[in-house]
PDB file of N, CA and C in Angstrom:
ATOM      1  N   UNK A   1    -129.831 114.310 111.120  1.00  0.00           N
ATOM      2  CA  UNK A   1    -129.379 113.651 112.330  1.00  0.00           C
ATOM      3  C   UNK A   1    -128.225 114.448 112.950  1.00  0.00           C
ATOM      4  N   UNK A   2    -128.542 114.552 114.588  1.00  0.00           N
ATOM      5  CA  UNK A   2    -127.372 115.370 114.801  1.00  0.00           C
ATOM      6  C   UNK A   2    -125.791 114.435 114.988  1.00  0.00           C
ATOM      7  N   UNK A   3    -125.197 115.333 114.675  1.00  0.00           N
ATOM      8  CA  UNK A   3    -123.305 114.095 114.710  1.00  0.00           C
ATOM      9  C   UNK A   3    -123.110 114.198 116.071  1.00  0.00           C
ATOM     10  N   UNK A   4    -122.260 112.804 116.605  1.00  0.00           N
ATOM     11  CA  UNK A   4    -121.613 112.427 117.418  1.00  0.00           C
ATOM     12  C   UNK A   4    -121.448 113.161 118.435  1.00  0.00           C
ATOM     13  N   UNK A   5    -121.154 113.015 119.952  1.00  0.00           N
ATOM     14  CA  UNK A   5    -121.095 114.368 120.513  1.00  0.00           C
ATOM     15  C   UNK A   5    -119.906 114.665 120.992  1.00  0.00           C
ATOM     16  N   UNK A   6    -119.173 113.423 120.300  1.00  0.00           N
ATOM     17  CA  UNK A   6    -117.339 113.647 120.325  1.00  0.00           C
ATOM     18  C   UNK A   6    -117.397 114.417 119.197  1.00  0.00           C
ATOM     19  N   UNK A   7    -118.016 114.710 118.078  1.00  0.00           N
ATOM     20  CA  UNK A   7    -117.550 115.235 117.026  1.00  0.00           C
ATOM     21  C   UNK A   7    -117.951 116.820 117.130  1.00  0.00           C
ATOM     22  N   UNK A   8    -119.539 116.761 117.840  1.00  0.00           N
ATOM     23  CA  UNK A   8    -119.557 118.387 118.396  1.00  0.00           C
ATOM     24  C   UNK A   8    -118.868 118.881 119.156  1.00  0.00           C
ATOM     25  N   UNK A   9    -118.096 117.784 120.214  1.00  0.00           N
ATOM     26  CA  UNK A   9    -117.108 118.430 121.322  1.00  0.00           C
ATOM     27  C   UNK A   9    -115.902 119.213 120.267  1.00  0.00           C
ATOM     28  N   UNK A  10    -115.270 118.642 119.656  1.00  0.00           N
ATOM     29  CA  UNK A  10    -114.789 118.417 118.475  1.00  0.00           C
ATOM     30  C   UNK A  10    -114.043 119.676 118.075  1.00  0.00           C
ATOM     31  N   UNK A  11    -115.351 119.592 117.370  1.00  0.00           N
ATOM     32  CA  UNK A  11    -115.273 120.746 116.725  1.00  0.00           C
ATOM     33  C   UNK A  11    -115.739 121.982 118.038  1.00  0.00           C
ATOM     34  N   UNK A  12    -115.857 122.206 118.885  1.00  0.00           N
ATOM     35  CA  UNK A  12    -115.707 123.309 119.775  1.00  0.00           C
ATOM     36  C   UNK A  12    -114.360 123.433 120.545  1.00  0.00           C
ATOM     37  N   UNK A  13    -113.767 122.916 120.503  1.00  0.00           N
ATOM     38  CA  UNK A  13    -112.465 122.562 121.169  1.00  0.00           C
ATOM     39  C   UNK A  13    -111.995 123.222 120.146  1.00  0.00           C
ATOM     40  N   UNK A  14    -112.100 123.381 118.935  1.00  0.00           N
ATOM     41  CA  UNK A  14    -111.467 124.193 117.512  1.00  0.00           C
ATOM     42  C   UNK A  14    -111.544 125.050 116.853  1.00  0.00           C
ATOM     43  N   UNK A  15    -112.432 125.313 117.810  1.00  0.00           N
ATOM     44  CA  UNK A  15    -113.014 126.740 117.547  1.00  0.00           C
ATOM     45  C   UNK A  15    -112.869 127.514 118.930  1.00  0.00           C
ATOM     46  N   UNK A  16    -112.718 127.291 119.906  1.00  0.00           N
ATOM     47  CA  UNK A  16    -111.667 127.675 121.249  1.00  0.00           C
ATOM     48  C   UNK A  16    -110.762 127.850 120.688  1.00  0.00           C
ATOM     49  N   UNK A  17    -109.790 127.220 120.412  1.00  0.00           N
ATOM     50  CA  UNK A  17    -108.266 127.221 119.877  1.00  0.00           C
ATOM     51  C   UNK A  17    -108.720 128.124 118.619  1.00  0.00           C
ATOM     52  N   UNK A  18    -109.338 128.203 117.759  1.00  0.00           N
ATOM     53  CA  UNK A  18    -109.170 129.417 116.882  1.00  0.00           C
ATOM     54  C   UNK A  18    -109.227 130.688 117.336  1.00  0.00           C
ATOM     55  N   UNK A  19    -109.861 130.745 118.489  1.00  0.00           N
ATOM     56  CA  UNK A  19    -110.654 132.015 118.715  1.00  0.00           C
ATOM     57  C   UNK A  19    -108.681 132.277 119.161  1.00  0.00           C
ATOM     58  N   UNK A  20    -107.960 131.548 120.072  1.00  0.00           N
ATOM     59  CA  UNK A  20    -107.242 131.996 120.717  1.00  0.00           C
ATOM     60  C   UNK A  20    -105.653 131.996 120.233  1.00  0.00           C
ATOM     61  N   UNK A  21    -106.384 132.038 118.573  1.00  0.00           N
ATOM     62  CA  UNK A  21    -105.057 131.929 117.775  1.00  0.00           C
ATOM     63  C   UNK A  21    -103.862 130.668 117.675  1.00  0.00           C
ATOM     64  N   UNK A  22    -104.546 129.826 118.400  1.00  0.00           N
ATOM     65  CA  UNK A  22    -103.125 128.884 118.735  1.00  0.00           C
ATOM     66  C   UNK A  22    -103.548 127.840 117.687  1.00  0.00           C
ATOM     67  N   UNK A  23    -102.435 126.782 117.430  1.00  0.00           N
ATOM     68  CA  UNK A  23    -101.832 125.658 116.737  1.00  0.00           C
ATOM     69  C   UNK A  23    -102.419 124.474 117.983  1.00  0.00           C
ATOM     70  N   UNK A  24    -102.957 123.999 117.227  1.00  0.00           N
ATOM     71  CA  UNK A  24    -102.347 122.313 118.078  1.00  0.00           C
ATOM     72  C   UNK A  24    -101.488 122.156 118.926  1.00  0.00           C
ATOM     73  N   UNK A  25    -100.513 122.395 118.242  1.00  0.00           N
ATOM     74  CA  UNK A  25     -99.070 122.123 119.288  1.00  0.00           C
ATOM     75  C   UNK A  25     -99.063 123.441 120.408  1.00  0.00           C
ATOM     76  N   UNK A  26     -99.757 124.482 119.907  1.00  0.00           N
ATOM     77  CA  UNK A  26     -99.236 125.046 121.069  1.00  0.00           C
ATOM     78  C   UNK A  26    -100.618 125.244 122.038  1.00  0.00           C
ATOM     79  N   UNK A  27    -102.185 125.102 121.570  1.00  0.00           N
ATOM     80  CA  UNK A  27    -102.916 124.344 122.875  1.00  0.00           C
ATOM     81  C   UNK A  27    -102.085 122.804 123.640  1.00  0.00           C
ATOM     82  N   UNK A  28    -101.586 121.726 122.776  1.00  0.00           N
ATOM     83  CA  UNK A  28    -100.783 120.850 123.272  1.00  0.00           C
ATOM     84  C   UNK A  28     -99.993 121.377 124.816  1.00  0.00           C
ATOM     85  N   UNK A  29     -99.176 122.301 124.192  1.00  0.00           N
ATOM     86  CA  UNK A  29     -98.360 122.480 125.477  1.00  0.00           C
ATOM     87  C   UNK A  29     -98.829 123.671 126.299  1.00  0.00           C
ATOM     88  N   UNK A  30    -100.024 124.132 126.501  1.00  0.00           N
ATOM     89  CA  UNK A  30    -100.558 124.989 127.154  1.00  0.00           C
ATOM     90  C   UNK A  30    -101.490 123.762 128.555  1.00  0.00           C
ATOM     91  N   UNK A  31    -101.702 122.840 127.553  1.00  0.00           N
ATOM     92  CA  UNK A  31    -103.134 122.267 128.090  1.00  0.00           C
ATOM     93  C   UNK A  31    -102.164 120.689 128.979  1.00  0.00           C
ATOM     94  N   UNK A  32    -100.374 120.725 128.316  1.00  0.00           N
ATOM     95  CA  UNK A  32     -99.861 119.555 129.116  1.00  0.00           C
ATOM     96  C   UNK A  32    -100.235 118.275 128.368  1.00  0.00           C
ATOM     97  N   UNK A  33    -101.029 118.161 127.307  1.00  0.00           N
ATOM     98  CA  UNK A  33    -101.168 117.139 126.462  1.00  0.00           C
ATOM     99  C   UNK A  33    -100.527 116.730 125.385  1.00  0.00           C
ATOM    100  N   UNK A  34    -100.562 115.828 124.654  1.00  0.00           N
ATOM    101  CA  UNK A  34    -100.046 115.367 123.494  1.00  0.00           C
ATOM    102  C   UNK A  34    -100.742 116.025 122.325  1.00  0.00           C
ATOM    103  N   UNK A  35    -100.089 116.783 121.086  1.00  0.00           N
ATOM    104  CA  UNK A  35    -100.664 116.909 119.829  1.00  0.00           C
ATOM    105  C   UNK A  35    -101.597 116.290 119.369  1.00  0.00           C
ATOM    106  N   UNK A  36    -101.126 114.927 119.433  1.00  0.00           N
ATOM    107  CA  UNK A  36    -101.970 113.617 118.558  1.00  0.00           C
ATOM    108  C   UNK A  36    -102.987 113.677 119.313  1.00  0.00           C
ATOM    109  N   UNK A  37    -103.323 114.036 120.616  1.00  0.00           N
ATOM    110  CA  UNK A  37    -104.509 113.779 121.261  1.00  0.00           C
ATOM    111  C   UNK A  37    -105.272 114.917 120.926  1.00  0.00           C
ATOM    112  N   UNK A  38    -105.156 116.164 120.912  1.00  0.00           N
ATOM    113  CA  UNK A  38    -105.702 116.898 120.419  1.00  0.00           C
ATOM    114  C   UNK A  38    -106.476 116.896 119.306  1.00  0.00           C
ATOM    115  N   UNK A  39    -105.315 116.363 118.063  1.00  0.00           N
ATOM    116  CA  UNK A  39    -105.857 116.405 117.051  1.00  0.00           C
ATOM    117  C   UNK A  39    -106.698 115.333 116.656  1.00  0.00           C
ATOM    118  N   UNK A  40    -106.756 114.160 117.648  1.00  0.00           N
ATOM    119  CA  UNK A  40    -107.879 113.161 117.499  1.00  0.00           C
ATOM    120  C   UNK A  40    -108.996 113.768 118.217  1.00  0.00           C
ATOM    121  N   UNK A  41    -109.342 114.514 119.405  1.00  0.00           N
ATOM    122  CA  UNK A  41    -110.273 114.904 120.015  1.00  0.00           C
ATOM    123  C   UNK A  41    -111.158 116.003 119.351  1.00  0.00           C
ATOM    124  N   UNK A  42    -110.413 116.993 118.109  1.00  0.00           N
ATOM    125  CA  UNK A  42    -110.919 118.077 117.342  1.00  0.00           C
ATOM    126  C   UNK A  42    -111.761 117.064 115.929  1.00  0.00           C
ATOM    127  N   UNK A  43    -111.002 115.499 115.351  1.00  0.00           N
ATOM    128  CA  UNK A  43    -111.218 115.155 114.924  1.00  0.00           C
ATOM    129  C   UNK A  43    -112.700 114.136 115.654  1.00  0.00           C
ATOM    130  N   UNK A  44    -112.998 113.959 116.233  1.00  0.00           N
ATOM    131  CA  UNK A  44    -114.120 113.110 117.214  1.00  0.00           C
ATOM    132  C   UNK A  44    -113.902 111.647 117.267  1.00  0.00           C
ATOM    133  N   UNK A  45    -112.433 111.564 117.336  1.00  0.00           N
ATOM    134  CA  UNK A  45    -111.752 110.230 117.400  1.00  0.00           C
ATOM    135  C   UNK A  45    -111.537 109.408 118.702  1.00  0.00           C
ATOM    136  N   UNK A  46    -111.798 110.583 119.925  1.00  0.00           N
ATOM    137  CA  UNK A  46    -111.718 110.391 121.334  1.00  0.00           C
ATOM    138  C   UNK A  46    -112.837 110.412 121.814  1.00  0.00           C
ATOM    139  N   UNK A  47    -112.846 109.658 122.841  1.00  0.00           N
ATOM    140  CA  UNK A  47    -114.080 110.196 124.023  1.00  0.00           C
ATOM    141  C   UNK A  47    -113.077 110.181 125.045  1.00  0.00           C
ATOM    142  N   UNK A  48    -113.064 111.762 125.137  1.00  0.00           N
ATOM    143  CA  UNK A  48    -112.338 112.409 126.312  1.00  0.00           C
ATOM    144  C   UNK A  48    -113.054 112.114 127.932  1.00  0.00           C
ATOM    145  N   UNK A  49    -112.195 112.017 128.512  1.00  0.00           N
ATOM    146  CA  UNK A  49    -112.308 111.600 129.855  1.00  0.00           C
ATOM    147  C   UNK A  49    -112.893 113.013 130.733  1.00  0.00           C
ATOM    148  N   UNK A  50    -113.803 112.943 132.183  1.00  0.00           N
ATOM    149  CA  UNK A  50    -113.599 114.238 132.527  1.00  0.00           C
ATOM    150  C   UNK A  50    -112.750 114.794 133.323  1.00  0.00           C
ATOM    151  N   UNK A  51    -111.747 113.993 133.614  1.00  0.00           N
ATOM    152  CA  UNK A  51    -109.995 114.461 134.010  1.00  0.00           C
ATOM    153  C   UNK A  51    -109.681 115.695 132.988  1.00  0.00           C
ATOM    154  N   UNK A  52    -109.784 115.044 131.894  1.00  0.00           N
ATOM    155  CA  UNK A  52    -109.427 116.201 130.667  1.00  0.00           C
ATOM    156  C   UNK A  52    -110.029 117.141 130.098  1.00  0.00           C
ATOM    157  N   UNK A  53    -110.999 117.385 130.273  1.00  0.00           N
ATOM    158  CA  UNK A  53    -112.193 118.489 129.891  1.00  0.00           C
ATOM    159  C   UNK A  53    -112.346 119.115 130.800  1.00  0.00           C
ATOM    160  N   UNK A  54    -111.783 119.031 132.039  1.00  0.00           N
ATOM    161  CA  UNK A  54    -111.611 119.506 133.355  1.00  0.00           C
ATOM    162  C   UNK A  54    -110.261 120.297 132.927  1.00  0.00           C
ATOM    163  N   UNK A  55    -109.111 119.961 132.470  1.00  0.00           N
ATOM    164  CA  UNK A  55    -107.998 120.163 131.762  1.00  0.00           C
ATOM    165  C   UNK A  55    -108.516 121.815 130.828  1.00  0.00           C
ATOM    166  N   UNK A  56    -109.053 121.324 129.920  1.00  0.00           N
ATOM    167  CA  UNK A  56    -109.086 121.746 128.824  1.00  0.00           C
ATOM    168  C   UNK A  56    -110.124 122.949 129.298  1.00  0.00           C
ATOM    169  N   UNK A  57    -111.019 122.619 129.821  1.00  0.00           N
ATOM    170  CA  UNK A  57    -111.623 124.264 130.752  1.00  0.00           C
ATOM    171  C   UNK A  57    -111.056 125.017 131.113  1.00  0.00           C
ATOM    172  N   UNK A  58    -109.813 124.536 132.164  1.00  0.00           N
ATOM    173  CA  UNK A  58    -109.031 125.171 132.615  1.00  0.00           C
ATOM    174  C   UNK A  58    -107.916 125.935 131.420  1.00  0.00           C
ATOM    175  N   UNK A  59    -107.301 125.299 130.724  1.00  0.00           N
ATOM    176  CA  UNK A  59    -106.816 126.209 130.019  1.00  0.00           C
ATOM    177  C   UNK A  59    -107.531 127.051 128.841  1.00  0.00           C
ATOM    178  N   UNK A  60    -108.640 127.118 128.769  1.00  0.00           N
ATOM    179  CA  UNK A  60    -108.902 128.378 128.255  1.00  0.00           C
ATOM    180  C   UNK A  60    -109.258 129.213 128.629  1.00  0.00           C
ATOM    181  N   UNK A  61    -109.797 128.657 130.087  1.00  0.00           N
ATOM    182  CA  UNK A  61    -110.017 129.781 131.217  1.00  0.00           C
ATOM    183  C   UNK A  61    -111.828 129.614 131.066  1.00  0.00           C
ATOM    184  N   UNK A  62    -112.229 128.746 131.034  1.00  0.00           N
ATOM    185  CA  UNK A  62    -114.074 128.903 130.857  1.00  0.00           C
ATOM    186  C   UNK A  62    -114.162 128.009 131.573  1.00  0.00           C
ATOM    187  N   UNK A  63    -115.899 127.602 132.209  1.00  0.00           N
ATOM    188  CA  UNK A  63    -116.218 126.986 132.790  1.00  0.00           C
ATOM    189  C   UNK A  63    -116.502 125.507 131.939  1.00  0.00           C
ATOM    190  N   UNK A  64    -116.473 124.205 132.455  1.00  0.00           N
ATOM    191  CA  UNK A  64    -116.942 122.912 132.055  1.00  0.00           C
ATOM    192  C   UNK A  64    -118.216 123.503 131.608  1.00  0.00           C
ATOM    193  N   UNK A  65    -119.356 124.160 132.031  1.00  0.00           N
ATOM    194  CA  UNK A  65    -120.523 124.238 131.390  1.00  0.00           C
ATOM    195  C   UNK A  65    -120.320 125.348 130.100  1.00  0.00           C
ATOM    196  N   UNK A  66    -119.351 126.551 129.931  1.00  0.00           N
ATOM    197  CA  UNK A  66    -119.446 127.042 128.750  1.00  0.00           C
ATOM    198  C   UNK A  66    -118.416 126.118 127.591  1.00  0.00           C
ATOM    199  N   UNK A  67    -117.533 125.571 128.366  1.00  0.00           N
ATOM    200  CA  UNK A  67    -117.091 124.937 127.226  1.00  0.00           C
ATOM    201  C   UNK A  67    -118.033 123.633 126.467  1.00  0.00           C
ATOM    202  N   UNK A  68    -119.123 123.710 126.974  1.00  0.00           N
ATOM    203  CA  UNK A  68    -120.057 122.379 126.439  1.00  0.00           C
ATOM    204  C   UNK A  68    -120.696 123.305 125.769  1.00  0.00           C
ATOM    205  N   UNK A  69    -121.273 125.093 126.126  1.00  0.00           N
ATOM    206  CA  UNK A  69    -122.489 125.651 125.302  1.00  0.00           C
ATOM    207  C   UNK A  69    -122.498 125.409 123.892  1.00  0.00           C
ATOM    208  N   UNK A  70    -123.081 125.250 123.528  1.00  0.00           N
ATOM    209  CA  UNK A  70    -123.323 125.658 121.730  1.00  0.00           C
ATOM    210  C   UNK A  70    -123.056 124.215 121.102  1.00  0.00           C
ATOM    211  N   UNK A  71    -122.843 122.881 122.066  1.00  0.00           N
ATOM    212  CA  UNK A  71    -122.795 121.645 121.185  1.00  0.00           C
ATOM    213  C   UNK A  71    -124.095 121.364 120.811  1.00  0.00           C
TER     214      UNK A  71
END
């Protein structure tokens, strides 16, 4: 069964942030968000809004559609 698609978002959001070397805290203050939110959204604890994935595109610099590829 495939998991959650907060939990595939998830885990791609964490593997962005790996690729780009950063901490939590410091996607946190790149992206203008809270830690804890982060680390619930990597965890698939959120269903992120698309205010924020709009956010979160933007700071890694990819499009809303590549940051969805590969879920």
């Amino acid at each position: 069964m495939t998991p959650d698609i907060r939990v595939r978002f998830g885990n791609r959001l964490r593997q962005l942030r790996h690729r780009q070397g950063w901490t939590q805290e410091e996607l946190a203050d790149v992206l203008g968000l809270d830690r804890s939110y982060i680390a619930e959204i990597e965890l698939g604890k959120r269903n992120v809004c698309l205010k924020n994935i709009e956010v979160i595109a933007k700071g890694f610099k990819v499009s809303m559609g590549q940051l969805f590829s590969r879920l």
